[in-house]
C-alpha atoms as a PDB file:
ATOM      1  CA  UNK A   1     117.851  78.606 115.475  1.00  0.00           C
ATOM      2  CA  UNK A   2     120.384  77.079 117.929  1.00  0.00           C
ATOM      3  CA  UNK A   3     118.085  75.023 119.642  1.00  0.00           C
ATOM      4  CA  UNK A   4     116.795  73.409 116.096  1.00  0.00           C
ATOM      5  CA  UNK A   5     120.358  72.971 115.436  1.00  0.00           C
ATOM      6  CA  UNK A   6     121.162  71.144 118.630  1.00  0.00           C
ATOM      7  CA  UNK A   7     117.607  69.372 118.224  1.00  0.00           C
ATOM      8  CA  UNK A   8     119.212  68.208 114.899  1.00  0.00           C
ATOM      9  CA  UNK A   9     122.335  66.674 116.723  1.00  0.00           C
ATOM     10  CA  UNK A  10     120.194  64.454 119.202  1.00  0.00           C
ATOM     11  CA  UNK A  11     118.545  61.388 119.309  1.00  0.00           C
ATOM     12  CA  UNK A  12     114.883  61.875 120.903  1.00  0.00           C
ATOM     13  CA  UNK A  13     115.085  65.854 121.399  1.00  0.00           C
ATOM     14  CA  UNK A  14     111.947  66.740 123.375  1.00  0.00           C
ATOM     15  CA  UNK A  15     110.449  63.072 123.290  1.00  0.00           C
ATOM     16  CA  UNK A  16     113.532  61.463 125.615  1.00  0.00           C
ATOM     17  CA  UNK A  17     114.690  63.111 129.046  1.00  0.00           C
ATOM     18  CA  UNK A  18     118.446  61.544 128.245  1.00  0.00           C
ATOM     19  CA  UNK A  19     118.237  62.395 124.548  1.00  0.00           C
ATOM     20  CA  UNK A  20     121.502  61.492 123.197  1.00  0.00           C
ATOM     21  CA  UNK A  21     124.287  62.967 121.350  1.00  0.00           C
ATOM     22  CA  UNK A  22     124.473  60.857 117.834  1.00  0.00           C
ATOM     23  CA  UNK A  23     126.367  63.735 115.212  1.00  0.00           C
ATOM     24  CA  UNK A  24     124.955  63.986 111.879  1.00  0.00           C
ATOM     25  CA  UNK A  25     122.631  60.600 112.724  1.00  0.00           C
ATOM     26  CA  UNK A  26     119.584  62.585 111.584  1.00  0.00           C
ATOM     27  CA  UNK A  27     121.185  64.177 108.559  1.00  0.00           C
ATOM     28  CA  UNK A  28     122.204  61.022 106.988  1.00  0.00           C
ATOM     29  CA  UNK A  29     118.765  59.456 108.401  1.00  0.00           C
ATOM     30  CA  UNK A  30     116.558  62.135 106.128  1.00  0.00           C
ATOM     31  CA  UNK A  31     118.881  61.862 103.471  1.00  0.00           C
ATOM     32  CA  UNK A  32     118.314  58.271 102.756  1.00  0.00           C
ATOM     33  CA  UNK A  33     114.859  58.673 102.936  1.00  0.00           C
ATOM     34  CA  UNK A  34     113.296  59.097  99.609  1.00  0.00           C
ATOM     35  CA  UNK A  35     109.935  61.118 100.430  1.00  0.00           C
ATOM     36  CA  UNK A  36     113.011  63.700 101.370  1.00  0.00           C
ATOM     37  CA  UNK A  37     114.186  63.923  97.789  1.00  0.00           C
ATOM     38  CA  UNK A  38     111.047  63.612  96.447  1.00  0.00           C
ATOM     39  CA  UNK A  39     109.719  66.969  98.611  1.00  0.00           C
ATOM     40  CA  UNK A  40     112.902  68.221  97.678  1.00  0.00           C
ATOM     41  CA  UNK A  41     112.309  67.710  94.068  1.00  0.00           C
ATOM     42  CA  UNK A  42     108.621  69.013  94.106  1.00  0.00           C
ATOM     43  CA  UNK A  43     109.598  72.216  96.007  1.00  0.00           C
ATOM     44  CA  UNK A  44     112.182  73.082  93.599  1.00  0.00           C
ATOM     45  CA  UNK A  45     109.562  72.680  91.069  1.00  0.00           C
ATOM     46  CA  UNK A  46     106.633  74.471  92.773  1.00  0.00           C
ATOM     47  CA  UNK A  47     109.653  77.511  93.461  1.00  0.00           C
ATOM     48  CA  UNK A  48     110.813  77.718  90.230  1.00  0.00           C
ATOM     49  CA  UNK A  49     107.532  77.557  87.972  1.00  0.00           C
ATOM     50  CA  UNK A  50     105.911  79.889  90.634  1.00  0.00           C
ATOM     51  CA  UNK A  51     108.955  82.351  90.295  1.00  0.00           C
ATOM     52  CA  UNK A  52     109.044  82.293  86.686  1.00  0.00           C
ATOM     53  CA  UNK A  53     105.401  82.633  85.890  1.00  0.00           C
ATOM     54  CA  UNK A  54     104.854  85.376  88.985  1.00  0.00           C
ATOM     55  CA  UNK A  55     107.755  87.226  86.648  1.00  0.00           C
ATOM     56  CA  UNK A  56     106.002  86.358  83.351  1.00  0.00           C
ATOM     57  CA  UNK A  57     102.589  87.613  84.550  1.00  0.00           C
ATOM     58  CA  UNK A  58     102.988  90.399  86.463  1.00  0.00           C
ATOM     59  CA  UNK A  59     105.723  91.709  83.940  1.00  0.00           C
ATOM     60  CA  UNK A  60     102.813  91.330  81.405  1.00  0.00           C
ATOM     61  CA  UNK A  61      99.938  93.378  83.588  1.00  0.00           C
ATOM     62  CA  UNK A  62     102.400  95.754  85.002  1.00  0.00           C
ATOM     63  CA  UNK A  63     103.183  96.951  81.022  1.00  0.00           C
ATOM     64  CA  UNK A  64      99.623  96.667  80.063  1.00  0.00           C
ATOM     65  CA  UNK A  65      98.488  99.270  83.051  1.00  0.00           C
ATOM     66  CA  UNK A  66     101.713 101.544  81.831  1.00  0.00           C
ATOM     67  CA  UNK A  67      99.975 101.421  78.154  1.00  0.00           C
ATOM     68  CA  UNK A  68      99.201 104.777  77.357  1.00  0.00           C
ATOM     69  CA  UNK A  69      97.012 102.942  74.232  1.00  0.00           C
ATOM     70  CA  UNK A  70      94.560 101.600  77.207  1.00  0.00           C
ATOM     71  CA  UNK A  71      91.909 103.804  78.471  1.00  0.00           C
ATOM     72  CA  UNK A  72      92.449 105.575  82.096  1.00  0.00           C
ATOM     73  CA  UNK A  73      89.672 104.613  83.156  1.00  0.00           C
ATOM     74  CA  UNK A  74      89.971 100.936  81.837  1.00  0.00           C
ATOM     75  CA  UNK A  75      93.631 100.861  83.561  1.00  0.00           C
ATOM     76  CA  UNK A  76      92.106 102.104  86.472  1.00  0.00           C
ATOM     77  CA  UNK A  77      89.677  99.150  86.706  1.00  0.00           C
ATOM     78  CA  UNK A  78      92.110  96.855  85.967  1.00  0.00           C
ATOM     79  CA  UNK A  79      94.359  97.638  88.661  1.00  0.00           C
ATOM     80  CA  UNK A  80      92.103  96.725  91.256  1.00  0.00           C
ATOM     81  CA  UNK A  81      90.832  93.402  89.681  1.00  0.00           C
ATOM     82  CA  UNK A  82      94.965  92.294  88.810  1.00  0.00           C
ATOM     83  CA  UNK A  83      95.308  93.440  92.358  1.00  0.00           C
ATOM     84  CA  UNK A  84      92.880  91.141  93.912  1.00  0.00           C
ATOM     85  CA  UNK A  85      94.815  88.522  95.126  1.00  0.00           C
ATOM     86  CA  UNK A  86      97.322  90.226  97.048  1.00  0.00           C
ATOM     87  CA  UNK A  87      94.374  90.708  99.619  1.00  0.00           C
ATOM     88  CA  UNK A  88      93.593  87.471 100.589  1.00  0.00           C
ATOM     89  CA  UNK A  89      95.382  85.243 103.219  1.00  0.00           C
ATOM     90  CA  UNK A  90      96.661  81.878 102.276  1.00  0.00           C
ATOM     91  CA  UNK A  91      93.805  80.335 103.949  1.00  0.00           C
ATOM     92  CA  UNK A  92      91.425  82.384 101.759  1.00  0.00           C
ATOM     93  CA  UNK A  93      93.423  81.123  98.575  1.00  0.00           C
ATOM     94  CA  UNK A  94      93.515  78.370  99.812  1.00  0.00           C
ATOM     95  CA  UNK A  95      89.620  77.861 100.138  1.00  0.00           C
ATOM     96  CA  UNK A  96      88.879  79.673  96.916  1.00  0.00           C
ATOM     97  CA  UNK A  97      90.894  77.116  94.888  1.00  0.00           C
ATOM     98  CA  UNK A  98      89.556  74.170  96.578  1.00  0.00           C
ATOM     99  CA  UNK A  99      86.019  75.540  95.412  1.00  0.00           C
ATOM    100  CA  UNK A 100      87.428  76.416  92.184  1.00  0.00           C
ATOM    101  CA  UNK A 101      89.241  72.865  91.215  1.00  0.00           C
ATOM    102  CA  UNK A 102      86.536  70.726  93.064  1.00  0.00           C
ATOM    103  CA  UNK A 103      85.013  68.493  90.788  1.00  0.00           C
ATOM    104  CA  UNK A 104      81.871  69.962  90.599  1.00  0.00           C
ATOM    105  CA  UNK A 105      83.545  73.447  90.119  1.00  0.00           C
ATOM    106  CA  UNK A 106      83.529  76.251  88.133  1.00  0.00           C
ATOM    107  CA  UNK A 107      86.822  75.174  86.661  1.00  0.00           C
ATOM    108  CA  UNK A 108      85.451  71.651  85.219  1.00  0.00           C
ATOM    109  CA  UNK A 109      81.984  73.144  84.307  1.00  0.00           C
ATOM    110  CA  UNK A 110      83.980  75.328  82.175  1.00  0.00           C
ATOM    111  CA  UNK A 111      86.353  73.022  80.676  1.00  0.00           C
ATOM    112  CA  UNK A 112      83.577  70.399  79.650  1.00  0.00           C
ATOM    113  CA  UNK A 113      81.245  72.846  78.588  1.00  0.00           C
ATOM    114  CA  UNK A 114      83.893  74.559  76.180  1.00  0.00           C
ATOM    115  CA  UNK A 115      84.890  70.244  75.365  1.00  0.00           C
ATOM    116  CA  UNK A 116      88.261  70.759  76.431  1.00  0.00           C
ATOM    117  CA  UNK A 117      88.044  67.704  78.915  1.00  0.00           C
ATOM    118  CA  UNK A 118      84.913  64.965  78.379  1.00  0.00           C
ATOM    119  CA  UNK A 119      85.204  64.338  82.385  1.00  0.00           C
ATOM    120  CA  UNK A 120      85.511  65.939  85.497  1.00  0.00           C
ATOM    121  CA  UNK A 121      89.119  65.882  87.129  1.00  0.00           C
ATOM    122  CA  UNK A 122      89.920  65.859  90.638  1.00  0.00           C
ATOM    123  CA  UNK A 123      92.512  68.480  90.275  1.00  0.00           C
ATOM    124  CA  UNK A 124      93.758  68.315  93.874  1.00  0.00           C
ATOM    125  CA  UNK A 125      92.650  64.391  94.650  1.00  0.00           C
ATOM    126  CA  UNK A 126      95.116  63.049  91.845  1.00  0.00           C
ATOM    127  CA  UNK A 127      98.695  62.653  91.865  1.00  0.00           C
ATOM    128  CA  UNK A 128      99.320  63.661  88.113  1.00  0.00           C
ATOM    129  CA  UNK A 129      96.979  67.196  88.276  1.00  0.00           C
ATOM    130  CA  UNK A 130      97.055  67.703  91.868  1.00  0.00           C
ATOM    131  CA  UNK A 131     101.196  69.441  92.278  1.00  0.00           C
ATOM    132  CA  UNK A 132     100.437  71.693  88.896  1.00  0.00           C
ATOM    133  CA  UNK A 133      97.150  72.674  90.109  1.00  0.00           C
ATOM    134  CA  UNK A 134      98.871  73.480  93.354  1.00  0.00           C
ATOM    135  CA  UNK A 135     101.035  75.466  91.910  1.00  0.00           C
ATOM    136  CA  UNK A 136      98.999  77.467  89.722  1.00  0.00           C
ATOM    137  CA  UNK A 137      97.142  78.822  92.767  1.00  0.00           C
ATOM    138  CA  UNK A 138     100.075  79.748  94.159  1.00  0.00           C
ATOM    139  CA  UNK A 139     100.954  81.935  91.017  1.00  0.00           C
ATOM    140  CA  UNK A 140      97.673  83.705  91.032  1.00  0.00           C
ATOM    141  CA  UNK A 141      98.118  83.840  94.476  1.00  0.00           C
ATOM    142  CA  UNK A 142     101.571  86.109  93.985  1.00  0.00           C
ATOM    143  CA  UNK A 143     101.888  87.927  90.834  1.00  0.00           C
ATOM    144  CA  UNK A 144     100.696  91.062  92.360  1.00  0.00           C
ATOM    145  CA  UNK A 145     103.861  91.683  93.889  1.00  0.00           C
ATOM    146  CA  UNK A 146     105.736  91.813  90.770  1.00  0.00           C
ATOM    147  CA  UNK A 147     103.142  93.643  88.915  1.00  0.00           C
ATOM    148  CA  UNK A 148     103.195  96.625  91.492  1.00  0.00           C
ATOM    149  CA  UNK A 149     107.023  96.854  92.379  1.00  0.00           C
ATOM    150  CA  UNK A 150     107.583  96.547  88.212  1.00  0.00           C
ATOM    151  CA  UNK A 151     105.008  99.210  87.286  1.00  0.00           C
ATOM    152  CA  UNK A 152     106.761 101.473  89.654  1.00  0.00           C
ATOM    153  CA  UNK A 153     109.979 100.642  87.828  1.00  0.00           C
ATOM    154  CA  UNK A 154     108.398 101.614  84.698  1.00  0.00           C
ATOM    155  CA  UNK A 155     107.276 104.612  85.810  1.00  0.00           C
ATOM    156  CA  UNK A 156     110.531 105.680  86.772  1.00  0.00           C
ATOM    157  CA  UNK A 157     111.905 104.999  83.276  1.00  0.00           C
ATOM    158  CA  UNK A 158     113.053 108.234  81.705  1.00  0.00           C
ATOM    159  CA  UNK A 159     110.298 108.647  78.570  1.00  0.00           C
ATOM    160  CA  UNK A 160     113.465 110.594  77.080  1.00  0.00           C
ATOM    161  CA  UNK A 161     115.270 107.128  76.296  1.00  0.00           C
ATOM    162  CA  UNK A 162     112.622 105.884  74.756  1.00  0.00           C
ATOM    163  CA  UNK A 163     112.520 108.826  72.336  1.00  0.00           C
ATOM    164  CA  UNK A 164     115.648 108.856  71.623  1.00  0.00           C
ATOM    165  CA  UNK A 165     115.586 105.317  70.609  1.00  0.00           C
ATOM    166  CA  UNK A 166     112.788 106.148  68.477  1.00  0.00           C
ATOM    167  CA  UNK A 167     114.706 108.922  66.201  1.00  0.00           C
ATOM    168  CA  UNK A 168     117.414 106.163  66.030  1.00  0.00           C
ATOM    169  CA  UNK A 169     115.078 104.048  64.351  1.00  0.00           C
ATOM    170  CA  UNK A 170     114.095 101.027  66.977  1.00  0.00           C
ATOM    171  CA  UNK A 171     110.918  99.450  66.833  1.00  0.00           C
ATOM    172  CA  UNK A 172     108.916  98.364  70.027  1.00  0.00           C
ATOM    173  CA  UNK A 173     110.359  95.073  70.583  1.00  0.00           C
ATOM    174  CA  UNK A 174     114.149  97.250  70.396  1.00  0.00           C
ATOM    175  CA  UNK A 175     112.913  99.560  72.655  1.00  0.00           C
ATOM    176  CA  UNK A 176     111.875  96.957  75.038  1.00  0.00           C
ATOM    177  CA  UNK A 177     114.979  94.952  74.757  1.00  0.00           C
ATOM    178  CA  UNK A 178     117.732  97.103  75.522  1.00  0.00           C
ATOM    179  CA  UNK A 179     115.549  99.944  77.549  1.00  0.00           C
ATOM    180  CA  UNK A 180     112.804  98.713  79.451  1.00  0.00           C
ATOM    181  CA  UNK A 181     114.170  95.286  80.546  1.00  0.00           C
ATOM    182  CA  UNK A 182     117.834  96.700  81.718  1.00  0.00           C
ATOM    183  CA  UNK A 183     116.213  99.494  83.403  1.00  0.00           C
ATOM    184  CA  UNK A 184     114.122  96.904  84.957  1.00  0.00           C
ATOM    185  CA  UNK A 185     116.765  94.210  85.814  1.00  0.00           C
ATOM    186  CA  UNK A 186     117.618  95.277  89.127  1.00  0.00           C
ATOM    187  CA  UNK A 187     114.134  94.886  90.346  1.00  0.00           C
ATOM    188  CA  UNK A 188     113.308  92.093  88.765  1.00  0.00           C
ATOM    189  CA  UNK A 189     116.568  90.184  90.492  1.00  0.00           C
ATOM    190  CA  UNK A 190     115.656  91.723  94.281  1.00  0.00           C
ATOM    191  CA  UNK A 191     112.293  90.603  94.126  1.00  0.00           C
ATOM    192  CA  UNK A 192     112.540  86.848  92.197  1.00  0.00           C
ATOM    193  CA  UNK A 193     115.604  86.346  95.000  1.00  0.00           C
ATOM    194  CA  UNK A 194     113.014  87.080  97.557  1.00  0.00           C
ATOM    195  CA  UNK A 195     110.570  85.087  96.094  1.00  0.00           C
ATOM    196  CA  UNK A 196     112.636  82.009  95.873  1.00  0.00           C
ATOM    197  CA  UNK A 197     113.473  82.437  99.867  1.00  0.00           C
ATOM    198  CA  UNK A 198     109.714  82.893 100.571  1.00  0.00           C
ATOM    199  CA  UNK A 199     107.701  80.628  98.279  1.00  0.00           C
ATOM    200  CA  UNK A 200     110.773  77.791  99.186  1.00  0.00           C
ATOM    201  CA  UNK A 201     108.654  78.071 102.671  1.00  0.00           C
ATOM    202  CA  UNK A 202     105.276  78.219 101.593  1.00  0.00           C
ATOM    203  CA  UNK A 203     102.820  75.699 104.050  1.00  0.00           C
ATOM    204  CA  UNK A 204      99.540  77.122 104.568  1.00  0.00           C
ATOM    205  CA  UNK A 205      98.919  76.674 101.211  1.00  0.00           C
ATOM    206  CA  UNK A 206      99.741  73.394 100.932  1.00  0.00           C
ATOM    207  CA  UNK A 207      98.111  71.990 103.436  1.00  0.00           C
ATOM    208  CA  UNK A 208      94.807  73.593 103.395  1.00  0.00           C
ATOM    209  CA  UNK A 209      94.294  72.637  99.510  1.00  0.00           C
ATOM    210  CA  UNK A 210      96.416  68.539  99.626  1.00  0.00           C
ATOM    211  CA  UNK A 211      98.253  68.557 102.902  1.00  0.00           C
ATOM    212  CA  UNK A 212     101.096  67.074 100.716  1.00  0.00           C
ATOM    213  CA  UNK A 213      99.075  64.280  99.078  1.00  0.00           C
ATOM    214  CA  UNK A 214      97.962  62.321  97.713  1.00  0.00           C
ATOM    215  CA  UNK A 215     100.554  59.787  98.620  1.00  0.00           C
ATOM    216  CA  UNK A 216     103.294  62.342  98.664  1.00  0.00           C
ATOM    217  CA  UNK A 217     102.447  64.437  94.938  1.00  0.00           C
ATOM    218  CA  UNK A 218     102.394  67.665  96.655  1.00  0.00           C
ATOM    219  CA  UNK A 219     104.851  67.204  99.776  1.00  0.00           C
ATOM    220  CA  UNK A 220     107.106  69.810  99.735  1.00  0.00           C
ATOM    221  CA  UNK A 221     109.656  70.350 102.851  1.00  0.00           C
ATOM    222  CA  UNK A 222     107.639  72.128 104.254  1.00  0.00           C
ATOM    223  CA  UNK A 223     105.123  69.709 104.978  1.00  0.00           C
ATOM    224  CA  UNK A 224     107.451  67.140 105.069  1.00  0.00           C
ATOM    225  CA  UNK A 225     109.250  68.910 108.236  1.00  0.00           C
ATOM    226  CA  UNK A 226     105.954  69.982 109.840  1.00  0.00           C
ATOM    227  CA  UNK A 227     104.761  65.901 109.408  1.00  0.00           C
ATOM    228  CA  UNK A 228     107.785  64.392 111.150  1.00  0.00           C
ATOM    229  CA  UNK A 229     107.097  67.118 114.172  1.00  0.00           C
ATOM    230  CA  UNK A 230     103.674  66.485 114.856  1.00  0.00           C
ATOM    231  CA  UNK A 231     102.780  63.761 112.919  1.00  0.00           C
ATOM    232  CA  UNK A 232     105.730  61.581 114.112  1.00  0.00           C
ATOM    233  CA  UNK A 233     106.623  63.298 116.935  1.00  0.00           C
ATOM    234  CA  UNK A 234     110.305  62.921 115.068  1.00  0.00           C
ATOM    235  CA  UNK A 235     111.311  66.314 117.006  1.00  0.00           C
ATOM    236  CA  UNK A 236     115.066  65.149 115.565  1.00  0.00           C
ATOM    237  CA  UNK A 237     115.234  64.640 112.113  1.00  0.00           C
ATOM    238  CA  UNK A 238     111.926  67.374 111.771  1.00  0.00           C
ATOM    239  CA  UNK A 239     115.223  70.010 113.094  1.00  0.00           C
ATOM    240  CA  UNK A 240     117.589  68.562 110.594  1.00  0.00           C
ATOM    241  CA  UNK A 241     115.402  68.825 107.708  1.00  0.00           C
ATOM    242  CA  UNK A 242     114.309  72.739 108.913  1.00  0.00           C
ATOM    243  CA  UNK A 243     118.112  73.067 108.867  1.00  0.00           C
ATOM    244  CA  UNK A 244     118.225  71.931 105.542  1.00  0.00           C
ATOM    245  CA  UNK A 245     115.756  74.319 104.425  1.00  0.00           C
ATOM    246  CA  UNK A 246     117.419  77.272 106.540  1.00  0.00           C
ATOM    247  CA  UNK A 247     120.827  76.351 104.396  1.00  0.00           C
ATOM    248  CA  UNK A 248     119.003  76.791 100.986  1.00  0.00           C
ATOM    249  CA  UNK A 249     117.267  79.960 102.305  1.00  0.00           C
ATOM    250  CA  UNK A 250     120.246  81.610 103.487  1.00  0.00           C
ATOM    251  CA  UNK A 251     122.183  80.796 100.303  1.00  0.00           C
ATOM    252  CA  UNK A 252     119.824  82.985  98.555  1.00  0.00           C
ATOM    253  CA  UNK A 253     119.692  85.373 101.225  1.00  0.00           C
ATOM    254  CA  UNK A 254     123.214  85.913 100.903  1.00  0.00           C
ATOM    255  CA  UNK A 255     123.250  86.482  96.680  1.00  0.00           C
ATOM    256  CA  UNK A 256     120.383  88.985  97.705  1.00  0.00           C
ATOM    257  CA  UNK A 257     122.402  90.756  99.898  1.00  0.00           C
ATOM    258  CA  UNK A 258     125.056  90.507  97.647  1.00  0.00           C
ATOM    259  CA  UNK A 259     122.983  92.311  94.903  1.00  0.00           C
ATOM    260  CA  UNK A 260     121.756  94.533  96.635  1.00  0.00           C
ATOM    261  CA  UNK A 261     125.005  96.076  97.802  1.00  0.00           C
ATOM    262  CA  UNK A 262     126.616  95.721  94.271  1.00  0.00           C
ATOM    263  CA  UNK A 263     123.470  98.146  93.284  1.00  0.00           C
END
């Protein structure tokens, strides 16, 4: 981490044998450059969405296998099928997908056959589809976590507050409102904390379905730092703009920490 920060305060780090002191040069450099903001802008987006619908989802599934209305052996089988996509690697997901959303895929077939769509997209080849069809494989991709760690949490929910609340009258909705989801709360915060920090990172993904295109729709910092290393060869402002993303990380590393020690 020092040497990216002391990359990030030259002029030709790596590339120059008398690379230069120049300051914040490479700071100010990446920050008038507007594929910056605009990876900036699309990881924030890619984050957020896959944050909220990773909590949506696998909040859903994880109260659907605590059900006692749904069969044992029916929860059973759906366990293993909602936990399917925890066992791939990125570069698995990230092949699947590309089959998936190819234009002669399953996904289009589908669509057309069912005459939601009269043509066949190019989900990943187009700049209005291609960042939301990114990002949806990246929620299937990581739902499972949530499901698991919020099942266990509802396991661990006294059953004797529920019935309690139920001799005081509250309906299901009630019940879920002020029991389930407080209970649940502090899990929920650890792990969409951790998310943030992690999916704020993700590559693989990226570039084995768009490699940040087409012309820039799916560049996310990621990419874009990776690009100006080895694409470039812009060892310089490629430390700054890790830095950048080391910043944002740490910020929610910190309100992690801090929750977890106010717990």
């Amino acid at each position: 981490m020092i040497t990216v920060l002391r990359y990030s305060l030259m002029d030709g780090a790596i590339t120059k044998k008398d690379a230069s002191f120049v300051g914040l040069q490479n700071y100010v450099t990446i920050f008038k450059d507007p594929i910056f903001w605009q990876s900036v802008g699309q990881t924030l987006y890619f984050t957020l969405m896959s944050v909220i619908f990773h909590l949506l989802i696998g909040l859903a599934f994880a109260l659907l296998l605590n059900s006692q209305r749904v069969d044992p052996l029916i929860r059973s089988i759906l366990r293993v099928l909602y936990i399917l996509p925890w066992l791939f690697t990125a570069v698995i997901i990230a092949i699947i997908w590309r089959l998936l959303l190819d234009p002669n895929g399953v996904v289009n077939s589908i669509l057309m056959t069912l005459h939601i769509i009269d043509f066949k997209v190019e989900w990943f080849s187009s700049t209005t589809t291609a960042l939301h069809a990114l990002t949806f494989a990246n929620i299937w991709a990581g739902y499972p976590l949530y499901m698991v760690s919020l099942l266990a949490g509802l396991q661990g929910i006294p059953k004797d507050l529920y019935e309690a609340a139920g001799i005081d009258g509250a309906n299901e909705f009630q019940k879920f409102r002020y029991i389930t989801i407080p209970q649940l709360m502090p899990i929920i915060i650890s792990i969409a904390l951790l998310d943030f920090i992690w999916t704020m990172q993700v590559f693989p993904l990226v570039w084995m379905t768009t490699g940040g295109g087409p012309i820039y729709a799916t560049e996310v910092l990621s990419t874009y730092t990776y690009k100006l290393a080895f694409s470039s060869y812009e060892f310089s402002r490629a430390s700054a703009s890790a830095i950048f993303i080391l910043i944002i990380s740490m910020g929610a590393t910190y309100f992690y920490i801090k929750h977890q020690k106010a717990r």
